[in-house]
Every structure is written in C-alpha cells, then in structure tokens.
ModelCIF file with pLDDT and N, C-alpha, C, O atoms, coordinates in Angstrom:
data_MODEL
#
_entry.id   MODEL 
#
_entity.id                         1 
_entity.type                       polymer 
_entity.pdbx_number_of_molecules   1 
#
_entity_poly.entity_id                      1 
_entity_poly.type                           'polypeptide(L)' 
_entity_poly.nstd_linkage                   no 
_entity_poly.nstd_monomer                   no 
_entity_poly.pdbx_seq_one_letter_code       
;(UNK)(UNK)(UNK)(UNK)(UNK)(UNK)(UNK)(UNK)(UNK)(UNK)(UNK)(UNK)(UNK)(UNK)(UNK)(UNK)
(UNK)(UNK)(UNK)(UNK)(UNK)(UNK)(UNK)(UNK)(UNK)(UNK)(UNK)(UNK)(UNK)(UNK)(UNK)(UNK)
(UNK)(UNK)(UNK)(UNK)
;
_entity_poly.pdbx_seq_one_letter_code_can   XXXXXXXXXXXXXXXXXXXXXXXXXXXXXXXXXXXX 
_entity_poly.pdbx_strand_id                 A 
#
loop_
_entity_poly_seq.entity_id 
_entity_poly_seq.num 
_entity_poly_seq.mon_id 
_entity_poly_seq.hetero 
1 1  UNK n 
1 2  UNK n 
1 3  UNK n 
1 4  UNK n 
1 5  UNK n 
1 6  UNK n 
1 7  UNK n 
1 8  UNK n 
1 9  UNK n 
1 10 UNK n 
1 11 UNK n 
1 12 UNK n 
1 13 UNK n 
1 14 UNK n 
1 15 UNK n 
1 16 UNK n 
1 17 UNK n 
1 18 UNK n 
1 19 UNK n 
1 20 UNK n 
1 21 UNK n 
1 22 UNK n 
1 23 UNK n 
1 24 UNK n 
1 25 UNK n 
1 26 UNK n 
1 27 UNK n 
1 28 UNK n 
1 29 UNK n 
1 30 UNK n 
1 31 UNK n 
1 32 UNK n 
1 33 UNK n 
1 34 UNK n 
1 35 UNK n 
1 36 UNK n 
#
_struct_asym.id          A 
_struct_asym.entity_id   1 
#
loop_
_ma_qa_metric.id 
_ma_qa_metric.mode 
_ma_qa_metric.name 
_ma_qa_metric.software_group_id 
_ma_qa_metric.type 
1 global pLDDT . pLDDT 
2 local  pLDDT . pLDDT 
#
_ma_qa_metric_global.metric_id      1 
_ma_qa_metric_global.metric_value   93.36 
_ma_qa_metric_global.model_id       1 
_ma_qa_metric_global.ordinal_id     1 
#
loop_
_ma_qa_metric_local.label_asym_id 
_ma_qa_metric_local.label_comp_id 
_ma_qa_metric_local.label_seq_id 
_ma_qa_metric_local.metric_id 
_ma_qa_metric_local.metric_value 
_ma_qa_metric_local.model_id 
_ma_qa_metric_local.ordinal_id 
A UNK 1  2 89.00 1 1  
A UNK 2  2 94.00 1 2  
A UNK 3  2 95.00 1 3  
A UNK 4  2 91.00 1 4  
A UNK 5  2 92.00 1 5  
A UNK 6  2 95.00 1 6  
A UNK 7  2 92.00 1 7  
A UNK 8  2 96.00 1 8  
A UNK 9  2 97.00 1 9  
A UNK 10 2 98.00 1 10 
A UNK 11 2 97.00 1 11 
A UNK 12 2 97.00 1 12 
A UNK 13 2 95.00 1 13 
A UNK 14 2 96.00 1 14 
A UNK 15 2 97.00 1 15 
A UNK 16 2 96.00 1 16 
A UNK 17 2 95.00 1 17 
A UNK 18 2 95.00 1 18 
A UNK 19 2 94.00 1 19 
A UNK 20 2 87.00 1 20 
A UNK 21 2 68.00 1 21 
A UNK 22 2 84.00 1 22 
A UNK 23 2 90.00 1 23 
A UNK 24 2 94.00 1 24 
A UNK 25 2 95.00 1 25 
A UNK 26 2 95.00 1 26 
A UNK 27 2 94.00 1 27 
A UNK 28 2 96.00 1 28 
A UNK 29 2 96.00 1 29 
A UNK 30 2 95.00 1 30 
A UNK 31 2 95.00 1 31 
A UNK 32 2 96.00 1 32 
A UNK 33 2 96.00 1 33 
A UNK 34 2 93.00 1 34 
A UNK 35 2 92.00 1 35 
A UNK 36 2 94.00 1 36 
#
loop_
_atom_site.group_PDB 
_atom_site.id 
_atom_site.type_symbol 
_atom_site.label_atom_id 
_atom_site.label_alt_id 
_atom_site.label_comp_id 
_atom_site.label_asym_id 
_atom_site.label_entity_id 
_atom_site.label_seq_id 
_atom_site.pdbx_PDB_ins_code 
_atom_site.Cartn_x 
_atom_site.Cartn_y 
_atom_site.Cartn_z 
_atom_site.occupancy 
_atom_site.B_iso_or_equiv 
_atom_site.pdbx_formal_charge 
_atom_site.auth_seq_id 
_atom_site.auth_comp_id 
_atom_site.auth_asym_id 
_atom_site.auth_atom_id 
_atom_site.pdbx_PDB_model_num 
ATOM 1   N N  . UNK A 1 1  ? -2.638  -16.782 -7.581 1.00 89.00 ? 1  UNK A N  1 
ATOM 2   C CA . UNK A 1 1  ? -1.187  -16.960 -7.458 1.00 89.00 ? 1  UNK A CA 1 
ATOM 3   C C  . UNK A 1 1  ? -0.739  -16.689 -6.024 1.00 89.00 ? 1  UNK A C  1 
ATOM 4   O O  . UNK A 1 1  ? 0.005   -17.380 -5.327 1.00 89.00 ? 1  UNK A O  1 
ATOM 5   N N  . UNK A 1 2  ? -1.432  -15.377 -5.688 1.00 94.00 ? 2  UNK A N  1 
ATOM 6   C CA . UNK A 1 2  ? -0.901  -15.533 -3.940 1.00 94.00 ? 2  UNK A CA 1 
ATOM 7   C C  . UNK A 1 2  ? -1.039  -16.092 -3.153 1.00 94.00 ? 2  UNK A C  1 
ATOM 8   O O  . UNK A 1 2  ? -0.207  -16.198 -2.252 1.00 94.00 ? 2  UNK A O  1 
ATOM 9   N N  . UNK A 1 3  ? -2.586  -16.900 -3.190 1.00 95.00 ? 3  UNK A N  1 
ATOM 10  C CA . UNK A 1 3  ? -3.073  -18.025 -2.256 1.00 95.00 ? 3  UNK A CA 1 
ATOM 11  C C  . UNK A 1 3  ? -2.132  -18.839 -2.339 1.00 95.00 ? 3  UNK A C  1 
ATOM 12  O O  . UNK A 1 3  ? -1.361  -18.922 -1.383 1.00 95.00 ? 3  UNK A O  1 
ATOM 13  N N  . UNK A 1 4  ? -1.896  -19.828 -3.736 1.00 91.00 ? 4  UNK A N  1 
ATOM 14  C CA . UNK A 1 4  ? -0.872  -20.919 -4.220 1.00 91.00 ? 4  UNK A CA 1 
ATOM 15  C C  . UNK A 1 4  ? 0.311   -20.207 -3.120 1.00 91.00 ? 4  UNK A C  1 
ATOM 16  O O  . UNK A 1 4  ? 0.490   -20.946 -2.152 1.00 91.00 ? 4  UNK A O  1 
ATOM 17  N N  . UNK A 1 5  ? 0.963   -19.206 -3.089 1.00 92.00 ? 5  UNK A N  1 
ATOM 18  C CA . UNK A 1 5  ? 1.973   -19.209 -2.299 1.00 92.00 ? 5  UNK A CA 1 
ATOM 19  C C  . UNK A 1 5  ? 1.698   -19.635 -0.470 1.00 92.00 ? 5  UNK A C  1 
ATOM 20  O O  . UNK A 1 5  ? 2.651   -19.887 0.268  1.00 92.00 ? 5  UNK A O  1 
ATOM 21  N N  . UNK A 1 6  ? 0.487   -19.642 -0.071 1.00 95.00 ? 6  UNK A N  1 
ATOM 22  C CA . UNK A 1 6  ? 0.395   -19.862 1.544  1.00 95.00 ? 6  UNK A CA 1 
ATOM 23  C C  . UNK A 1 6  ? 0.398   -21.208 1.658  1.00 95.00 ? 6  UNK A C  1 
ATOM 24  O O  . UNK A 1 6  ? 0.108   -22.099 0.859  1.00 95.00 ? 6  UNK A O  1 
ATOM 25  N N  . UNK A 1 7  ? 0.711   -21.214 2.595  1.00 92.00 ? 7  UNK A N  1 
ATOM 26  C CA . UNK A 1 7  ? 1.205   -22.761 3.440  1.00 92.00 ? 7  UNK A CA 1 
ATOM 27  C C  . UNK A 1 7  ? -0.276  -23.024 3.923  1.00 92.00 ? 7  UNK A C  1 
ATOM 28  O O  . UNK A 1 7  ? -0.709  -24.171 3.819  1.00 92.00 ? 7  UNK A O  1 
ATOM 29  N N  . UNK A 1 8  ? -0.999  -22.129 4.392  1.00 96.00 ? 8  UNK A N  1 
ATOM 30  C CA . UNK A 1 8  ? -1.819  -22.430 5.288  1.00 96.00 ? 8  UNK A CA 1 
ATOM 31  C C  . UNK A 1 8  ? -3.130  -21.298 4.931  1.00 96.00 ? 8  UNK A C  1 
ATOM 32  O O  . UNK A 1 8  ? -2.998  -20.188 4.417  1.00 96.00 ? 8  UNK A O  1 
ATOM 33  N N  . UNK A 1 9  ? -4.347  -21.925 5.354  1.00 97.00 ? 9  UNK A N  1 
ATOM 34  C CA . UNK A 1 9  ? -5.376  -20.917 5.195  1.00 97.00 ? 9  UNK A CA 1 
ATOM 35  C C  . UNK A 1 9  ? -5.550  -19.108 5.354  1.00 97.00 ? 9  UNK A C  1 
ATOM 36  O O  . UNK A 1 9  ? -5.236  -18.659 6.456  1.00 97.00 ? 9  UNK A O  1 
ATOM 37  N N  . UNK A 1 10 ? -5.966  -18.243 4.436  1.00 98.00 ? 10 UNK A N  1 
ATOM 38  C CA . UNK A 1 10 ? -5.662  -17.010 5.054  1.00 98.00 ? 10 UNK A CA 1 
ATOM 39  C C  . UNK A 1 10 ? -6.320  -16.276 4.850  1.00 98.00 ? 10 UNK A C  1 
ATOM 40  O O  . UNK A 1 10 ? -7.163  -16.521 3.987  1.00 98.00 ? 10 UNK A O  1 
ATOM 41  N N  . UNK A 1 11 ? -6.332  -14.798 5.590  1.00 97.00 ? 11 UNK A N  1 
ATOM 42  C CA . UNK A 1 11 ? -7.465  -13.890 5.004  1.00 97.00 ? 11 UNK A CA 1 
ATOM 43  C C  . UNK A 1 11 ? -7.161  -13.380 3.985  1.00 97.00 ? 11 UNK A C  1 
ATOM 44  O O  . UNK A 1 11 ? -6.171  -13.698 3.326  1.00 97.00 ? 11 UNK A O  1 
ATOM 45  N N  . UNK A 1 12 ? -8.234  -12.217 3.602  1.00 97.00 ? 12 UNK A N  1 
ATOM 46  C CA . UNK A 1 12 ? -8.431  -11.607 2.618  1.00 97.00 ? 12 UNK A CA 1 
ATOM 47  C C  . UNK A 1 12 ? -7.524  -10.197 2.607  1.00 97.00 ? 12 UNK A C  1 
ATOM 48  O O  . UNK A 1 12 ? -7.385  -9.395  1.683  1.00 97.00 ? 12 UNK A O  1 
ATOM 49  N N  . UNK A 1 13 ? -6.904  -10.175 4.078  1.00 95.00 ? 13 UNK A N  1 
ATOM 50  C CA . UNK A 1 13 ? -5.965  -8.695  4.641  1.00 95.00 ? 13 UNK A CA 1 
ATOM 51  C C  . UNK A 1 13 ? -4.669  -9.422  4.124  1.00 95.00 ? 13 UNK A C  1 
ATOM 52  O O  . UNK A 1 13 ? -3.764  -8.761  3.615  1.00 95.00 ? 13 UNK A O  1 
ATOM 53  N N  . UNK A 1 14 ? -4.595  -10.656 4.245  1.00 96.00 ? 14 UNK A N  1 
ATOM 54  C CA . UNK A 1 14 ? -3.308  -11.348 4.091  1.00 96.00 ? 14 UNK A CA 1 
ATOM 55  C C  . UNK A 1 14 ? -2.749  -11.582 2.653  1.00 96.00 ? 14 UNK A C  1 
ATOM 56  O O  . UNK A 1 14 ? -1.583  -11.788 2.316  1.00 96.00 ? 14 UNK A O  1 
ATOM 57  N N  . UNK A 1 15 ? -4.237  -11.470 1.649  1.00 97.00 ? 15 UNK A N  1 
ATOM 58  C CA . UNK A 1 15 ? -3.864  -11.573 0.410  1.00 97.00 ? 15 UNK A CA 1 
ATOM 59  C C  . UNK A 1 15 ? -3.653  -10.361 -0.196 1.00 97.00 ? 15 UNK A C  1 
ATOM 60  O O  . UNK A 1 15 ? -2.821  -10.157 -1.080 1.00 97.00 ? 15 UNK A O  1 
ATOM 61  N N  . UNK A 1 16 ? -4.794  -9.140  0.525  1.00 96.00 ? 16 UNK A N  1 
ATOM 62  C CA . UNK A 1 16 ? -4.322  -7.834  0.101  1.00 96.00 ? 16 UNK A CA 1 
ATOM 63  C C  . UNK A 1 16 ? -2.692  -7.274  0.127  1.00 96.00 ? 16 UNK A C  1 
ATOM 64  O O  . UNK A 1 16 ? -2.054  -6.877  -0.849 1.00 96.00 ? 16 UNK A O  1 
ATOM 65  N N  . UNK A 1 17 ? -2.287  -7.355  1.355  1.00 95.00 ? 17 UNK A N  1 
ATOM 66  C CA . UNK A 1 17 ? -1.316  -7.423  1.549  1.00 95.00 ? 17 UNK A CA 1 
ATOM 67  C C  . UNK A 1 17 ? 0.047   -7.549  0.558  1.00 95.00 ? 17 UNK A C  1 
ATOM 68  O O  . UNK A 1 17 ? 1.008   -6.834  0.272  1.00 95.00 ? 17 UNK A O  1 
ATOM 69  N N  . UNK A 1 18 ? -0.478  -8.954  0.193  1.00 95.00 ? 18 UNK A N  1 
ATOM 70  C CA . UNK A 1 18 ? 0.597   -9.228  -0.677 1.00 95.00 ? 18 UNK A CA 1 
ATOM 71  C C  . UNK A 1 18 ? 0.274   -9.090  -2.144 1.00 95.00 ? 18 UNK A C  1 
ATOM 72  O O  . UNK A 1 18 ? 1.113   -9.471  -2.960 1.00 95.00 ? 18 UNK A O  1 
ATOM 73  N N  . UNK A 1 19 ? -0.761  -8.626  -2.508 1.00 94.00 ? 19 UNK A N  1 
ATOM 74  C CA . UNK A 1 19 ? -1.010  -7.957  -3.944 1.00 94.00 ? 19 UNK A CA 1 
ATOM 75  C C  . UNK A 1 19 ? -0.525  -6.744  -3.692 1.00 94.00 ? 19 UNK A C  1 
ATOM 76  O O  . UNK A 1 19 ? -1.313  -6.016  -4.295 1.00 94.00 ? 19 UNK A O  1 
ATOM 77  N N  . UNK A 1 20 ? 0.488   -5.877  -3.047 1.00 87.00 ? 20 UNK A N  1 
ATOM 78  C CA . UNK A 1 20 ? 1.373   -4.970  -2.420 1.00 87.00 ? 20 UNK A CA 1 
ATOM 79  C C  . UNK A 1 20 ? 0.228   -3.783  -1.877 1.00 87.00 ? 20 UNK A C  1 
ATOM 80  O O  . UNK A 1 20 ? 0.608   -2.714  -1.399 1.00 87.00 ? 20 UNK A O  1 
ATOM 81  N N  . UNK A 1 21 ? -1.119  -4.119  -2.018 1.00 68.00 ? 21 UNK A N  1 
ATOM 82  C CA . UNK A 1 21 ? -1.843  -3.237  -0.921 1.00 68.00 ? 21 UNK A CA 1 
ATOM 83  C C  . UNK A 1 21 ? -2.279  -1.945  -1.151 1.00 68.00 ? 21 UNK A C  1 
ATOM 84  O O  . UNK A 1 21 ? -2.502  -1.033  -0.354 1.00 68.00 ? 21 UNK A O  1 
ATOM 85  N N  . UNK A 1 22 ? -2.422  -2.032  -3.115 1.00 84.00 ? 22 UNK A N  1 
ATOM 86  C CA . UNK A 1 22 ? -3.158  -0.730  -3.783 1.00 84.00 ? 22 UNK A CA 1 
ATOM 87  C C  . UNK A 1 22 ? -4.360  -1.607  -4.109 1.00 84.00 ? 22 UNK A C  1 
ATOM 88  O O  . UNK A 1 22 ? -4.477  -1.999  -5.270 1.00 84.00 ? 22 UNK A O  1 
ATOM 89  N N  . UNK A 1 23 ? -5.090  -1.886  -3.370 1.00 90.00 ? 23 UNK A N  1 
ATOM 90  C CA . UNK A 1 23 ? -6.457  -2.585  -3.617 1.00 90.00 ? 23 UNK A CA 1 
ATOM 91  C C  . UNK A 1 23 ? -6.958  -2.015  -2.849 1.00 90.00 ? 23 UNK A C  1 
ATOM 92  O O  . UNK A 1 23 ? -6.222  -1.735  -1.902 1.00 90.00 ? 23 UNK A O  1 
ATOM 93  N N  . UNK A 1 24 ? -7.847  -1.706  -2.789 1.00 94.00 ? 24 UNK A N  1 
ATOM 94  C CA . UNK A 1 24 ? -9.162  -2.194  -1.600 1.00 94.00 ? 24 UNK A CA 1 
ATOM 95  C C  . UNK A 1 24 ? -9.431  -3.345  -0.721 1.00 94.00 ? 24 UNK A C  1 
ATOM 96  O O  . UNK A 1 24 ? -9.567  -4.416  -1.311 1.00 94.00 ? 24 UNK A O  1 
ATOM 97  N N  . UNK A 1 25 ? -9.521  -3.355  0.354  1.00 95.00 ? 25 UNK A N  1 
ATOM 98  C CA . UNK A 1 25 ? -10.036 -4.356  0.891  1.00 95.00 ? 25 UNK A CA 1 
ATOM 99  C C  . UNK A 1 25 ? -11.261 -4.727  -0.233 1.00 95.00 ? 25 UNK A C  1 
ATOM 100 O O  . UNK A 1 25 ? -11.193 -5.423  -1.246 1.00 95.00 ? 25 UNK A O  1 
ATOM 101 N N  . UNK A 1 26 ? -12.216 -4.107  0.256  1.00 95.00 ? 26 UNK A N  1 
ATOM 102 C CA . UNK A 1 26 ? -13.637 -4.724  -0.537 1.00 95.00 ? 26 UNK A CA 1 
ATOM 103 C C  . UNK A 1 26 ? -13.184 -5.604  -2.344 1.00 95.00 ? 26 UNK A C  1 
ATOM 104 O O  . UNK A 1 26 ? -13.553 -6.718  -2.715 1.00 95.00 ? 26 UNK A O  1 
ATOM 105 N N  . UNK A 1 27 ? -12.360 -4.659  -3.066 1.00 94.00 ? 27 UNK A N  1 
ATOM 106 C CA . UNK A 1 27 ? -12.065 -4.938  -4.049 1.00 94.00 ? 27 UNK A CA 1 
ATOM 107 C C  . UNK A 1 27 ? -11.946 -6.640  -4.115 1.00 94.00 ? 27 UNK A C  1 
ATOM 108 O O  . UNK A 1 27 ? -12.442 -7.399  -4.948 1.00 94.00 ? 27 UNK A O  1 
ATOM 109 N N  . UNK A 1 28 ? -11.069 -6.966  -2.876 1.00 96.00 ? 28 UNK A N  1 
ATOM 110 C CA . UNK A 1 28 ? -10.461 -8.092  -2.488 1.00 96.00 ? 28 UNK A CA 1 
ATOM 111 C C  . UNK A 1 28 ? -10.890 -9.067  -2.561 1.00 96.00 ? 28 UNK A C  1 
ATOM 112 O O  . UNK A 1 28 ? -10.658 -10.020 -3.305 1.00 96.00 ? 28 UNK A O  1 
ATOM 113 N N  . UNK A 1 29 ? -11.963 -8.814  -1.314 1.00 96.00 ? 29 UNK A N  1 
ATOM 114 C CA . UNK A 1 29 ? -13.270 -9.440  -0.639 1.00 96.00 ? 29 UNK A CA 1 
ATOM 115 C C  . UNK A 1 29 ? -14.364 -9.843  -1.904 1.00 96.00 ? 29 UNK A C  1 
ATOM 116 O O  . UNK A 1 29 ? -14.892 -10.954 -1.853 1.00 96.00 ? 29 UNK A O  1 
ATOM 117 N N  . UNK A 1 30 ? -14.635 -9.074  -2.846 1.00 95.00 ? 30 UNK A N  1 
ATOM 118 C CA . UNK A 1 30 ? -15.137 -9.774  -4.249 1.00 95.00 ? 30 UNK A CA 1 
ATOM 119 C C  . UNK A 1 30 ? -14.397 -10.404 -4.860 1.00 95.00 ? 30 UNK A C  1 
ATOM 120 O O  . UNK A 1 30 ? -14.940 -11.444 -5.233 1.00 95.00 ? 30 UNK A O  1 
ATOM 121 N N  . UNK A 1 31 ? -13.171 -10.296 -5.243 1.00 95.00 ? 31 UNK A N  1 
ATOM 122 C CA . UNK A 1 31 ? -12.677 -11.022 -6.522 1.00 95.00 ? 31 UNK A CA 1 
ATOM 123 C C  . UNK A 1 31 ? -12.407 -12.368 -5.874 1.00 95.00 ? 31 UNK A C  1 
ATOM 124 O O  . UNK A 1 31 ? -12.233 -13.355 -6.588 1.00 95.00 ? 31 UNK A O  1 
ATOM 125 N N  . UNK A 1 32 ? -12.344 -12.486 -3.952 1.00 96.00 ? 32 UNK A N  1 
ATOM 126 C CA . UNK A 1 32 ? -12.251 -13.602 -3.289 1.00 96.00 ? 32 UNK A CA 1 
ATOM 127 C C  . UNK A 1 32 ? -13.691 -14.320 -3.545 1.00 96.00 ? 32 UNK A C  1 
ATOM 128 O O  . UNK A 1 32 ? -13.764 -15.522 -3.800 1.00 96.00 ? 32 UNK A O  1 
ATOM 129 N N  . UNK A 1 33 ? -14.475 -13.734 -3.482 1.00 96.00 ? 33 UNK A N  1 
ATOM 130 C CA . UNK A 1 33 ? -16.131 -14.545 -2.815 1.00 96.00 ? 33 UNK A CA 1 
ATOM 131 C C  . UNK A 1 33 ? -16.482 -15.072 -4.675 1.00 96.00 ? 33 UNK A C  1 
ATOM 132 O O  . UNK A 1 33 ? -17.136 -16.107 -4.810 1.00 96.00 ? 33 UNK A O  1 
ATOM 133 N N  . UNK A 1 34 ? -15.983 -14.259 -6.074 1.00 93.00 ? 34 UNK A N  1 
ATOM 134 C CA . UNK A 1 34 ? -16.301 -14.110 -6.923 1.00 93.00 ? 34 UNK A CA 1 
ATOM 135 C C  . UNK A 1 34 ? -15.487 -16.147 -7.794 1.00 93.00 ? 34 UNK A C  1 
ATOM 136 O O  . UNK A 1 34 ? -16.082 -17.033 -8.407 1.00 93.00 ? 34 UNK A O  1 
ATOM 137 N N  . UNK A 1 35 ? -13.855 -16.006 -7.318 1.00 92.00 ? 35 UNK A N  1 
ATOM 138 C CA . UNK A 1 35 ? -13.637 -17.226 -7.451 1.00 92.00 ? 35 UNK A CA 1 
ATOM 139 C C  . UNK A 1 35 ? -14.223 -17.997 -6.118 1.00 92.00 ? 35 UNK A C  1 
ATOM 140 O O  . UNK A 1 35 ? -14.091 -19.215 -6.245 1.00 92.00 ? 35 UNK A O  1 
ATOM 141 N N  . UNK A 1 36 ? -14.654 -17.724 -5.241 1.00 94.00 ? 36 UNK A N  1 
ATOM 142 C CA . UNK A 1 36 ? -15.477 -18.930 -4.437 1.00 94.00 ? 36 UNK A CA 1 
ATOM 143 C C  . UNK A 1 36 ? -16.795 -19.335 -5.288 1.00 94.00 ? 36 UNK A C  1 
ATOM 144 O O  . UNK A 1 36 ? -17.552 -20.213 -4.872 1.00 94.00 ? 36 UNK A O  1 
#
C-alpha cells in the first residue's frame, strides 16, 4: 500500500518511514526482498 502511494521508485528508509517508523529497518528490508 505504501509503495502504490510513490510516484516514483524508493527505498526501503522511505517505506519505513512511512509505515510511521516502529519497524526495523531490517524488518523492512525482508518483507521488501520477501515480496520481490
């Protein structure tokens, strides 16, 4: 859902971010590489 919101390609700080940033990076970084 947060990706769907970017205009444009982004990181994984950029999605943390906006999952309001009680994640983990790493947390992130898997559930990213996990739907890749």
């Amino acid at each position: 859902a947060v990706l769907h919101t970017a205009n444009e390609p982004v990181s994984a700080a950029w999605v943390r971010e906006r999952l309001g940033g009680d994640l983990a990076y790493t947390t992130v970084m898997t559930i990213l590489s996990r739907l890749g």
